[in-house]
Structure formats: structure tokens, C-alpha cells
N, C-alpha and C. Protein backbone atom coordinates (compact mmCIF):
# COMPACT_ATOMS: atom_id res chain seq x y z
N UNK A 1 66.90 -3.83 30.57
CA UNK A 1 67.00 -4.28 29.22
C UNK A 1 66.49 -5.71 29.12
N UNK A 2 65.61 -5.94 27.75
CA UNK A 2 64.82 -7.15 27.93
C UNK A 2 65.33 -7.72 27.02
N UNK A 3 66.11 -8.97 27.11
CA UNK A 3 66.89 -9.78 25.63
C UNK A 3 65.51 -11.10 25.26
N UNK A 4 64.94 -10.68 23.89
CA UNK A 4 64.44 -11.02 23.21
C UNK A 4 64.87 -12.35 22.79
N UNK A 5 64.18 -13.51 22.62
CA UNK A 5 64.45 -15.31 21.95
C UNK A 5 63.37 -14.75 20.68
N UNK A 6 63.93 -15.63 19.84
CA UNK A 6 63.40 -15.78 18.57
C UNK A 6 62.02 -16.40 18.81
N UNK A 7 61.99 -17.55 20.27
CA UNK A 7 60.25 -17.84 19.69
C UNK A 7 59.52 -16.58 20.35
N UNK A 8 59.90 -15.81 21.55
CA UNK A 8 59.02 -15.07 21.89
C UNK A 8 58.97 -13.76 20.74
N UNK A 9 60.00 -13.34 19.97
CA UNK A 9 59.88 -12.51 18.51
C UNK A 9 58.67 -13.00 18.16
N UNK A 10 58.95 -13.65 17.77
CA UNK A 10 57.68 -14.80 17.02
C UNK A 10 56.43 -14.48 17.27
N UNK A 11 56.44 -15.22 18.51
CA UNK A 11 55.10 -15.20 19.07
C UNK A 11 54.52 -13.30 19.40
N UNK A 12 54.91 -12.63 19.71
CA UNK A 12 54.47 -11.10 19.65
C UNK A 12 54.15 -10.57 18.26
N UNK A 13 55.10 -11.49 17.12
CA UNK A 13 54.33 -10.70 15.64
C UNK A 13 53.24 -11.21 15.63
N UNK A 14 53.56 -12.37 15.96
CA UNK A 14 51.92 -12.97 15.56
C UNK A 14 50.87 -12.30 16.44
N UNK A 15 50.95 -12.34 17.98
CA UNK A 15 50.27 -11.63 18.36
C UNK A 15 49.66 -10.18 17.50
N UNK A 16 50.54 -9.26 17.39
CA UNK A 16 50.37 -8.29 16.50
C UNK A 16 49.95 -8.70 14.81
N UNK A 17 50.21 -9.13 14.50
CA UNK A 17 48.74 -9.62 13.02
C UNK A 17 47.67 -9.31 13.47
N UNK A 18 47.80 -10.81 14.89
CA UNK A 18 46.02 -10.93 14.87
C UNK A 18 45.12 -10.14 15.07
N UNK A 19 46.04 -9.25 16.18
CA UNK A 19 45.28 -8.11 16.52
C UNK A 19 44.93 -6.87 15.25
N UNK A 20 46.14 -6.51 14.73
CA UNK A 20 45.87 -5.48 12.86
C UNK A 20 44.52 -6.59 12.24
N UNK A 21 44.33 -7.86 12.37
CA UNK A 21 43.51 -8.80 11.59
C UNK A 21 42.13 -8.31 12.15
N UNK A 22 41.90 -8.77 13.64
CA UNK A 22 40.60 -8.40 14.29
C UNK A 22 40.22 -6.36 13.80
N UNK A 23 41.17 -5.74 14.03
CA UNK A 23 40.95 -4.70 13.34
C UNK A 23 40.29 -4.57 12.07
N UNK A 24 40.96 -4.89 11.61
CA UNK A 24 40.67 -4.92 9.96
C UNK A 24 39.32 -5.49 9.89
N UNK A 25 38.94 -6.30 10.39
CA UNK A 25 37.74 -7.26 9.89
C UNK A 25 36.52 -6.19 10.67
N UNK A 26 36.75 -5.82 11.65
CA UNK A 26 36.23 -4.82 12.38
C UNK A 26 35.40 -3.76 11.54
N UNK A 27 36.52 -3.51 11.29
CA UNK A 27 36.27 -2.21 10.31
C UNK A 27 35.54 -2.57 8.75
N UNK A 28 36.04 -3.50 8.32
CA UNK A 28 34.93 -4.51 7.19
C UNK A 28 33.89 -5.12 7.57
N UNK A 29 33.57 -5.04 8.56
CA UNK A 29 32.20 -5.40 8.98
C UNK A 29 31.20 -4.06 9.25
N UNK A 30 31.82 -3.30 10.02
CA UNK A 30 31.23 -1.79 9.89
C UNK A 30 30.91 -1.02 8.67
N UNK A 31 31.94 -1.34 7.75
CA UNK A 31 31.50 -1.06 6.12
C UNK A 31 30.48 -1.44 5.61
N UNK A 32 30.90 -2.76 5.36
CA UNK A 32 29.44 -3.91 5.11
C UNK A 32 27.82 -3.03 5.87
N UNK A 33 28.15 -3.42 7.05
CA UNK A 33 26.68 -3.07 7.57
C UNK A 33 25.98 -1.74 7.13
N UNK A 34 27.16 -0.65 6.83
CA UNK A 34 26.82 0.76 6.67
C UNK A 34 26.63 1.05 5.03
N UNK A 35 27.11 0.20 4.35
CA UNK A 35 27.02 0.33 2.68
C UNK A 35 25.64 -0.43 2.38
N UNK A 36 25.39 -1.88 3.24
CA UNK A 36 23.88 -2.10 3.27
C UNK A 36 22.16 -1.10 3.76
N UNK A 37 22.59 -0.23 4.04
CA UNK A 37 21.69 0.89 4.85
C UNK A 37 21.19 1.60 3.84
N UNK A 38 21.25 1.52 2.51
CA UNK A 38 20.63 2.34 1.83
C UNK A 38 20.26 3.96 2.00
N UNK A 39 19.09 4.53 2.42
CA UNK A 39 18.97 5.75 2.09
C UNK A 39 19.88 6.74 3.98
N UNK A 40 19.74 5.65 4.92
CA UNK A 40 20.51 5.95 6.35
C UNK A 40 22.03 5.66 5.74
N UNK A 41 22.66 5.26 4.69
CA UNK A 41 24.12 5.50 4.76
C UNK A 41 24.53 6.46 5.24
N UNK A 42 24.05 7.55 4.35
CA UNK A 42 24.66 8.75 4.90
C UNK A 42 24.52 9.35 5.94
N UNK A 43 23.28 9.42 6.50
CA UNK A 43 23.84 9.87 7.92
C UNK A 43 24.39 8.92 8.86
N UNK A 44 23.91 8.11 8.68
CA UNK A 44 25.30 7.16 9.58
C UNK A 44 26.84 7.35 9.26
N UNK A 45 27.33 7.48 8.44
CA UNK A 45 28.83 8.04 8.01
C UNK A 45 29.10 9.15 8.52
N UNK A 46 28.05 10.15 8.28
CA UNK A 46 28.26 11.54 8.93
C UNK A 46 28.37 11.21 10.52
N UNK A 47 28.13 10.37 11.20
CA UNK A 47 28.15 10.49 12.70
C UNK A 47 29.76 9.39 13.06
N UNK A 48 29.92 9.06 12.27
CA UNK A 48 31.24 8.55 12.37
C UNK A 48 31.45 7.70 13.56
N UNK A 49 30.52 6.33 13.40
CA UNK A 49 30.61 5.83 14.75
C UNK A 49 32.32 4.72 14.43
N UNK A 50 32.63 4.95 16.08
CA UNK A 50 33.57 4.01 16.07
C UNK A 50 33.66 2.29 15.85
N UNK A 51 32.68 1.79 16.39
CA UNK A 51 32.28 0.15 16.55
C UNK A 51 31.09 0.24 16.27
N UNK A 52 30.87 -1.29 15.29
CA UNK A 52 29.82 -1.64 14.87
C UNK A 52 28.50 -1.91 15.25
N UNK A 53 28.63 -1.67 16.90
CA UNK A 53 27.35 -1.75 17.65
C UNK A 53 27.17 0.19 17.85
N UNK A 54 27.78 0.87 17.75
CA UNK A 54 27.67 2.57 17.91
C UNK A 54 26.68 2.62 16.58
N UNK A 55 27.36 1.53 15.49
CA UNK A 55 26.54 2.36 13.76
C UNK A 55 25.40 1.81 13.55
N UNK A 56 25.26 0.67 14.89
CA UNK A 56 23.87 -0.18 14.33
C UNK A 56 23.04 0.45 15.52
N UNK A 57 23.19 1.10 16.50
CA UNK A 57 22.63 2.32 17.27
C UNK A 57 22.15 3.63 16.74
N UNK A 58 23.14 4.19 16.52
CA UNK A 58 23.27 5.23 15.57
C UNK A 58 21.52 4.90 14.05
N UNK A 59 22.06 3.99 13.31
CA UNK A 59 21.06 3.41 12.70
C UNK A 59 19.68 3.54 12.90
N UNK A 60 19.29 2.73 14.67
CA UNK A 60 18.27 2.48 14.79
C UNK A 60 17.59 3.92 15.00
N UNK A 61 18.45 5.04 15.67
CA UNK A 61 17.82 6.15 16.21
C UNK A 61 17.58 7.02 14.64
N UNK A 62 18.36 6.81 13.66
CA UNK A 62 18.05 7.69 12.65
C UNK A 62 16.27 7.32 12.12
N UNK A 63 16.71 5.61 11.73
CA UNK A 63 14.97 5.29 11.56
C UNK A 63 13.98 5.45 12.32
N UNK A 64 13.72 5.57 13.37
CA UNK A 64 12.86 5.96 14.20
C UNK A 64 12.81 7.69 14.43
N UNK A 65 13.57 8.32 13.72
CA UNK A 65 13.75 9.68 13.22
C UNK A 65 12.81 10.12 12.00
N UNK A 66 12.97 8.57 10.98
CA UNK A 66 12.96 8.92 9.63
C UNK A 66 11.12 8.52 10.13
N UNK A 67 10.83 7.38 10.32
CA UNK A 67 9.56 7.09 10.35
C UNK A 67 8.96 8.14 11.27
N UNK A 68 9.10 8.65 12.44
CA UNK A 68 7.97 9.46 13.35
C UNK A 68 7.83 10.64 12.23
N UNK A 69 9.41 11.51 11.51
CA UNK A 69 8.63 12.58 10.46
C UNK A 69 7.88 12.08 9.42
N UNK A 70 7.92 10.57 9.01
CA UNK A 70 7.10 10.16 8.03
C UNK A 70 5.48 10.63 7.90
N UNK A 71 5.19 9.99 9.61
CA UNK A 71 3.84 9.63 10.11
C UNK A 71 3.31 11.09 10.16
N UNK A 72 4.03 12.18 10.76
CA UNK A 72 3.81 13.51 10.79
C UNK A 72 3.35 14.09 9.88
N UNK A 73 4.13 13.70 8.50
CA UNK A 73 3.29 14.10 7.18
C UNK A 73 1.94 14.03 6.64
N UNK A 74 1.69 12.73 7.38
CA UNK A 74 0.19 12.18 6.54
C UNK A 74 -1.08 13.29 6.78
N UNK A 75 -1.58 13.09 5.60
CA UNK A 75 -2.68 14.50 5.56
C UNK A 75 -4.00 13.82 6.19
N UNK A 76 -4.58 15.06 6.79
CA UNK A 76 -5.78 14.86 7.55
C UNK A 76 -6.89 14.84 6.72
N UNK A 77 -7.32 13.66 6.96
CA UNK A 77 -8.77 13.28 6.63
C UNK A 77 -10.02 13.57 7.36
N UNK A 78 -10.84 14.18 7.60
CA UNK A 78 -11.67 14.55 8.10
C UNK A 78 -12.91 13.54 8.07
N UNK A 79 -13.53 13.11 8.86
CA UNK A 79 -14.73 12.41 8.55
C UNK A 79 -16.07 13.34 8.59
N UNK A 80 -17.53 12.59 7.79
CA UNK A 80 -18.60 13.30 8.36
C UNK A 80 -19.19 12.59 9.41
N UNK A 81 -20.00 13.54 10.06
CA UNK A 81 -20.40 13.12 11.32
C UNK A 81 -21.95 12.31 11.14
N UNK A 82 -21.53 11.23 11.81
CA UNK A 82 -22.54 10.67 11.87
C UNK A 82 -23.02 9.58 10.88
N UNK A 83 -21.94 9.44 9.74
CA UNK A 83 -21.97 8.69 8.46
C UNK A 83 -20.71 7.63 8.98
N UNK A 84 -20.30 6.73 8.52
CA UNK A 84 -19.36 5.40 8.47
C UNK A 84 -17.76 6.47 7.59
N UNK A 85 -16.82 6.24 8.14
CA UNK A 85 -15.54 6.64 7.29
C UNK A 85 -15.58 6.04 6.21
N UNK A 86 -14.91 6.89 5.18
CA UNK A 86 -14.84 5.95 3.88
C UNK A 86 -13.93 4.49 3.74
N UNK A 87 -12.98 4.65 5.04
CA UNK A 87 -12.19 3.97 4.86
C UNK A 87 -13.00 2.43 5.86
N UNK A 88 -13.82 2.28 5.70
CA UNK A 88 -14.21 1.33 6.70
C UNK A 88 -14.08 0.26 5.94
N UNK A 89 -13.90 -1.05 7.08
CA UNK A 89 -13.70 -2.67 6.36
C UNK A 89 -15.19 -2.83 6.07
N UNK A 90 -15.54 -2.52 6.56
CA UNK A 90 -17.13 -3.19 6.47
C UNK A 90 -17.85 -3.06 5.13
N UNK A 91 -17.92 -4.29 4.84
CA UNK A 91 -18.36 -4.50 3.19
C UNK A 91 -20.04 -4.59 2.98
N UNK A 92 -20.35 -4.35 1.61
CA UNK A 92 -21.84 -4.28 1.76
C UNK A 92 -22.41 -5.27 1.31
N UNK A 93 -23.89 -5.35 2.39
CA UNK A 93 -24.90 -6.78 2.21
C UNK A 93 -25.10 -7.10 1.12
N UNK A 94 -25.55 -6.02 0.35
CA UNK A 94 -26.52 -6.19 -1.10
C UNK A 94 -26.15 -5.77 -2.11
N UNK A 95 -26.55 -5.32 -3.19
CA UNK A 95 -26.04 -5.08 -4.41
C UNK A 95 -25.93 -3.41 -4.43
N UNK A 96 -25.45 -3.05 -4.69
CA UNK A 96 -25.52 -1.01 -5.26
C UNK A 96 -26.58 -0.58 -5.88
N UNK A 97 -27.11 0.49 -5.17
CA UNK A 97 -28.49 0.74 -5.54
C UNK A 97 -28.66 1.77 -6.28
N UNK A 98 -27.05 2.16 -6.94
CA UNK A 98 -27.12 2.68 -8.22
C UNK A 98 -27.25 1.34 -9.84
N UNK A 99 -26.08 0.73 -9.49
CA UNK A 99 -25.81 -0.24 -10.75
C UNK A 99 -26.33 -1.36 -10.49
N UNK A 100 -26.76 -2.03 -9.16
CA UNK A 100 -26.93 -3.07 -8.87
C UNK A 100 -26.01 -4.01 -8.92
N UNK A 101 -25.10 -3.93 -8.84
CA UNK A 101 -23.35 -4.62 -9.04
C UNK A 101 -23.37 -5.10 -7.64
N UNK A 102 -22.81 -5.70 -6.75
CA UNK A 102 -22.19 -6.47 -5.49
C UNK A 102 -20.46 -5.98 -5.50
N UNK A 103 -20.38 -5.69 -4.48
CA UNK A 103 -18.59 -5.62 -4.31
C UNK A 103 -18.78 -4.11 -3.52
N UNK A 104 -19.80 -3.50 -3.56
CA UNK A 104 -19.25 -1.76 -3.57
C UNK A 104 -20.38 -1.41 -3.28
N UNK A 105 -20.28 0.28 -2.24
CA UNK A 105 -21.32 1.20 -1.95
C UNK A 105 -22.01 1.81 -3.30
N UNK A 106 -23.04 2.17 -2.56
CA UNK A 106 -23.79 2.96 -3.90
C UNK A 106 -22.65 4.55 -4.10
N UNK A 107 -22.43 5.02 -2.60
CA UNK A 107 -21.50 6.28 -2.83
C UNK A 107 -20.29 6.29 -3.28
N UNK A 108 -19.87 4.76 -3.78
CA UNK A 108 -18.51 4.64 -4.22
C UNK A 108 -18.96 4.25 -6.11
N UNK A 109 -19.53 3.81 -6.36
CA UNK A 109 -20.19 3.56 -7.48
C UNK A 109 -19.85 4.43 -8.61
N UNK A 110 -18.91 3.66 -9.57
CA UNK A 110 -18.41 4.44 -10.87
C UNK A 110 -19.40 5.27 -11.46
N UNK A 111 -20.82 4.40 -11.80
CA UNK A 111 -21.59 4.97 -12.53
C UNK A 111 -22.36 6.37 -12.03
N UNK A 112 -22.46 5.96 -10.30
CA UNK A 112 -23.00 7.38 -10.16
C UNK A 112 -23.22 8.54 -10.65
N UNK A 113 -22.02 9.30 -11.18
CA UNK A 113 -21.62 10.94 -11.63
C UNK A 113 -20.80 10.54 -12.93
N UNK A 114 -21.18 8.95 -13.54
CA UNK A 114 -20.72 9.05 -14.98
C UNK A 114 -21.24 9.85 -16.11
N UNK A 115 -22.40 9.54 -15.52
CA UNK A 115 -23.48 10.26 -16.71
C UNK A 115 -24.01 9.06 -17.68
N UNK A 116 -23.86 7.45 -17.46
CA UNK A 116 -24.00 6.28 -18.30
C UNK A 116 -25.46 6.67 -18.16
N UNK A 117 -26.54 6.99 -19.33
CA UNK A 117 -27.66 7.12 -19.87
C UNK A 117 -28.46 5.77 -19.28
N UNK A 118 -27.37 4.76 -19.22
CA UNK A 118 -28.54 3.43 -19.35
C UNK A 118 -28.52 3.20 -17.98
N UNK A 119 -27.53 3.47 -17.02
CA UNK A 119 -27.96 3.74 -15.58
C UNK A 119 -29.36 4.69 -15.07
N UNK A 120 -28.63 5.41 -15.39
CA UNK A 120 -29.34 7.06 -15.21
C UNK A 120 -31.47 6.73 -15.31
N UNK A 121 -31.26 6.50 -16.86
CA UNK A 121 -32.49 6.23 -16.75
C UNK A 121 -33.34 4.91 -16.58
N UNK A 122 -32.47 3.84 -15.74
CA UNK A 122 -32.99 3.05 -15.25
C UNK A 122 -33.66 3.12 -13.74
N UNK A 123 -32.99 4.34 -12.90
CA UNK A 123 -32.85 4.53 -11.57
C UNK A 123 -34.10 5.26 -11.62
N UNK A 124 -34.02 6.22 -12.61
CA UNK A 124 -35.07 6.96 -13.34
C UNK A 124 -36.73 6.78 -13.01
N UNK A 125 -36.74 5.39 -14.00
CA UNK A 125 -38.15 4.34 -14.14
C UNK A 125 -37.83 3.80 -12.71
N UNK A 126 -37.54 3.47 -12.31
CA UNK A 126 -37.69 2.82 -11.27
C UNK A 126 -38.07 3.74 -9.20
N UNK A 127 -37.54 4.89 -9.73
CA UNK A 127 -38.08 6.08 -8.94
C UNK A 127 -39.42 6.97 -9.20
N UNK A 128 -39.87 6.72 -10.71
CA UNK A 128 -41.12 7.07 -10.95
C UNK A 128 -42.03 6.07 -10.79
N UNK A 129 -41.33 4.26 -10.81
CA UNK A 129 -42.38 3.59 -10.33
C UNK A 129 -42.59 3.27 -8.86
N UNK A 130 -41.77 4.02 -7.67
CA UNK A 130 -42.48 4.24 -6.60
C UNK A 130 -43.45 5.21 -6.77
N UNK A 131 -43.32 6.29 -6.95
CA UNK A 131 -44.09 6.91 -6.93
C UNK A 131 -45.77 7.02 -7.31
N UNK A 132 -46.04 6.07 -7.80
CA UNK A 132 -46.82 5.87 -8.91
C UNK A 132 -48.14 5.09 -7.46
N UNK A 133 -49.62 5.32 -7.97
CA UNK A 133 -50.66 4.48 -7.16
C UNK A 133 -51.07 3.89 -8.34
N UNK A 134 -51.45 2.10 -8.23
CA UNK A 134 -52.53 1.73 -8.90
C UNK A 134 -53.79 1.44 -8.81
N UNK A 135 -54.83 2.11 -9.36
CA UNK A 135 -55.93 2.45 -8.84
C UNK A 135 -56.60 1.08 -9.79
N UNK A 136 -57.46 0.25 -9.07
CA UNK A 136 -58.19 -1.11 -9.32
C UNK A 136 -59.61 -0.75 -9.23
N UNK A 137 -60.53 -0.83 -10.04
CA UNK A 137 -61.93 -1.02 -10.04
C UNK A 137 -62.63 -1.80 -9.19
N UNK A 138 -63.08 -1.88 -8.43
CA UNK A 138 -63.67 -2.89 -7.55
C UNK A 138 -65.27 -2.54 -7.77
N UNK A 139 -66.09 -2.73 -8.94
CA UNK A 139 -67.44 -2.49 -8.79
C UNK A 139 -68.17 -3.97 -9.16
């Protein structure tokens, strides 16, 4: 039989707070972190981790879940062979040899397949004047 003093009473509640306290805050910190997670809340709740380093684990493996099926989705682009991807950095020297504009390919070129008349038949005259010989008199 263990006869109890009032300071050691004492001192064991307190002990016992601090410890219900560190709990508590424990567990409000695990909240916190898991109510900040946005669209991973929920499955993080569903796995019901115990400590706040299990839910920030838990966490990391769901996103690296969520992103690899992300990447899986993306649709296949096919390139042609032997031509530049559309997606290339590489910007062009000169002007578009549809509109004559700067910034952009001729194959990216609004006007191309607009049907703008004043394009159209500028590319027009200017393809019939290759074609064209000028014949000079020399007598």
C-alpha cells in the first residue's frame, strides 16, 4: 500500500494534464494538416493514420498515386516523320509566307484556311509572278 502526500497528488495530476494536453494538441495538429489537403482529405481519413507523420506519409504516397494516373492519361500525340513537332521552341527567322506577319509558322497561320480574299489573292499574284519569263528585245 502506497500512502499518497498532497504534493506528490499534485504533481501526478499535473503530470496527467500534460500528457491529455500533448494528446490533444496531437490530434489538432493531425486535423489541421488533414483538413488542409484538399482533394487527398479523404483518402487520408479513410486510412486512419494514427500520428501525424503516418498522415503526412500516407499523404505523400496518395499524391504520387494521384500524379503517375494523371501522367497516364495524357493523350498521344503522334508526330510526322521527318517534319519538326508542332510543339517545338524553336521560333521562326522570317516573316510567314502566308501573311507575312513575324511571330509564327506559315503552317500555324490564321489566315491560311481562312479564306481572307486579300491574303488569298495576294499569295496568288505573287505565285503567278514566279512563274512568269520576261522576255527583253535585244536588237
Amino acid at each position: 500500500m502506497r500512502i499518497y502526500y498532497p504534493a506528490e497528488a499534485e504533481a501526478e495530476a499535473q503530470v496527467e494534464a500534460a500528457r491529455a494536453m500533448e494528446a490533444s494538441i496531437k490530434r489538432q495538429t493531425k486535423q489541421v494538416f488533414m483538413e488542409g489537403l484538399g482533394i487527398l482529405k479523404d483518402f487520408i481519413k479513410a486510412r486512419n493514420p494514427h500520428t501525424l507523420e503516418m498522415a503526412i506519409q500516407a499523404a505523400r504516397e496518395e499524391e504520387k498515386i494521384k500524379t503517375s494516373s494523371v501522367e497516364t492519361k495524357k493523350p498521344y500525340q503522334p508526330t510526322k516523320r521527318g517534319a519538326e513537332s508542332y510543339t517545338s521552341a524553336k521560333k521562326p527567322n522570317g516573316p510567314c509566307h502566308v501573311c507575312k506577319k513575324l511571330g509564327h509558322w506559315a503552317r500555324d497561320c490564321r489566315y491560311k484556311n481562312a479564306g481572307n480574299s486579300s491574303y488569298q489573292s495576294e499569295t496568288t499574284v505573287s505565285k503567278n509572278k514566279q512563274n512568269t519569263i520576261n522576255v527583253v528585245n535585244c536588237l
